[in-house]
Protein backbone atom coordinates (compact mmCIF):
# COMPACT_ATOMS: atom_id res chain seq x y z
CA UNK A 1 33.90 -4.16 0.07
CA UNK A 2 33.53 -6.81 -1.90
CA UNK A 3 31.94 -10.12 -1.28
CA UNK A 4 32.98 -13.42 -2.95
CA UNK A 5 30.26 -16.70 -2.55
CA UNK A 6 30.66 -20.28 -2.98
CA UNK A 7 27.68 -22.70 -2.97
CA UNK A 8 28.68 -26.01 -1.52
CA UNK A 9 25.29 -28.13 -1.44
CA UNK A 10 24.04 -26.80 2.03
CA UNK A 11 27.97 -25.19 2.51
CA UNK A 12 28.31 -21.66 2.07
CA UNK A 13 31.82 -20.10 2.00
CA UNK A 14 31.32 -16.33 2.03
CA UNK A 15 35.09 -14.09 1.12
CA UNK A 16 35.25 -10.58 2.50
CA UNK A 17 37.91 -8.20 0.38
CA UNK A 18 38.14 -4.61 1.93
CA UNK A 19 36.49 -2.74 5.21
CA UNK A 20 33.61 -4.45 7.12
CA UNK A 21 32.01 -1.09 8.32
CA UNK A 22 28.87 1.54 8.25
CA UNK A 23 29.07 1.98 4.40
CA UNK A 24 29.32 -1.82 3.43
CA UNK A 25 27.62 -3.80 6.60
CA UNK A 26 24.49 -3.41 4.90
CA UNK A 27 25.58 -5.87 2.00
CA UNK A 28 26.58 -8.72 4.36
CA UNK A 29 23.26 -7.99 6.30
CA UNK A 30 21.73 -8.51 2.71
CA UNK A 31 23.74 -11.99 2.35
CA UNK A 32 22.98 -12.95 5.46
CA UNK A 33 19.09 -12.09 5.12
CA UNK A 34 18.69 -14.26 1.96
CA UNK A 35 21.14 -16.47 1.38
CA UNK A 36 21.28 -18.82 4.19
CA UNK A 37 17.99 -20.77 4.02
CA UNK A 38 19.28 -24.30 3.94
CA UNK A 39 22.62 -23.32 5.30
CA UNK A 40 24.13 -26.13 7.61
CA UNK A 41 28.04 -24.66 7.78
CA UNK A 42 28.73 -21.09 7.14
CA UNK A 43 32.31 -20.54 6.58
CA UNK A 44 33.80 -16.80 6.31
CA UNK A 45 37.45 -15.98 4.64
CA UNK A 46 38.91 -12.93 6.53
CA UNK A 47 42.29 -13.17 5.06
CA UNK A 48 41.32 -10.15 2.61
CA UNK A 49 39.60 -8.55 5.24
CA UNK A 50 41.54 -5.40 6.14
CA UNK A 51 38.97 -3.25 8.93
CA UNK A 52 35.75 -4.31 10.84
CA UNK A 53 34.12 -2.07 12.36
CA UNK A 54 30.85 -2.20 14.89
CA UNK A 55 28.18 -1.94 12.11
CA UNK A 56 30.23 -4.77 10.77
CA UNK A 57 30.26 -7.01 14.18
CA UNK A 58 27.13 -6.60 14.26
CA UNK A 59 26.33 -8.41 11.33
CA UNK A 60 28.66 -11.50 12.60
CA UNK A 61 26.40 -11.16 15.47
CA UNK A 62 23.18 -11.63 13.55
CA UNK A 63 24.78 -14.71 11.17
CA UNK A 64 26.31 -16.44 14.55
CA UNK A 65 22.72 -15.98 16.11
CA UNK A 66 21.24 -17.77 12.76
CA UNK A 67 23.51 -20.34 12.26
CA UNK A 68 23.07 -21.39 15.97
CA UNK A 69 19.68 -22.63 15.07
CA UNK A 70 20.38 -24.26 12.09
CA UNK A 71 24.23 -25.46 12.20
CA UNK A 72 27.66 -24.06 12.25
CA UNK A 73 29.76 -20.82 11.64
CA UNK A 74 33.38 -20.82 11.29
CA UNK A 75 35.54 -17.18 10.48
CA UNK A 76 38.59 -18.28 8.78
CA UNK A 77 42.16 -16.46 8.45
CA UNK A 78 41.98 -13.35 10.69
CA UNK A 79 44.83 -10.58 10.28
CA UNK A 80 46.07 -9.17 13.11
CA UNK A 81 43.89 -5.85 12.95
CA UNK A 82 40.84 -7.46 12.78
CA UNK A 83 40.98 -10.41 15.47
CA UNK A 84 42.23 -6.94 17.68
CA UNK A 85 39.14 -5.85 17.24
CA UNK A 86 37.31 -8.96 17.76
CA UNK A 87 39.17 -9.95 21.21
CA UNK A 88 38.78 -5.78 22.67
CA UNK A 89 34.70 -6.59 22.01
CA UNK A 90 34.42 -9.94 22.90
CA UNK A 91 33.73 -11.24 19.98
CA UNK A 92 36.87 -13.50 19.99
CA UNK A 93 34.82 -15.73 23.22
CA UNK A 94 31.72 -16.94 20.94
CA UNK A 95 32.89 -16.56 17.51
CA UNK A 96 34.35 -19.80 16.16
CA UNK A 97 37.55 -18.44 14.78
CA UNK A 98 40.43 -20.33 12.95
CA UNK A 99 43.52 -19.10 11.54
């Protein structure tokens, strides 16, 4: 997976290319563990995103949890396959999810 960042003053866009799963979680838990100090609005492009798996959702959950104390999160252009996978886990209720 690869993972594409944008620094907007206390913005931070975050671009996810590939699978979301046990292999590459760990490098969005990384992001999300030191890049969000200062973070108001955390905005994630899923348009590239082609698989999430649990390891992966559970990661969302951990940013969602995070930004709730210190601002917003919004998940941005979800294919088909993945907001499937969001909606059968429940994600879908208390993610913030535009398309």
């Amino acid at each position: 997976m690869e993972i594409q960042k944008e620094l907007q003053g206390n913005k931070l866009n975050i671009s996810l290319i590939g699978r979301l799963d046990a292999v590459t979680a760990s490098q969005l838990d990384k992001v999300i563990q030191t890049e969000l100090t200062g973070i108001e609005e955390l905005n994630f492009d899923f348009s590239k995103l082609a698989f999430v798996a649990s390891a992966g959702l559970r990661i969302l959950l951990v940013a969602q949890k995070r930004m709730n104390k210190q601002g917003s999160m919004k998940i941005h252009h979800v294919n088909d396959d993945v907001m499937e996978v969001l909606e059968m886990t429940g994600f879908s209720n208390f993610l913030d999810i535009e398309n």
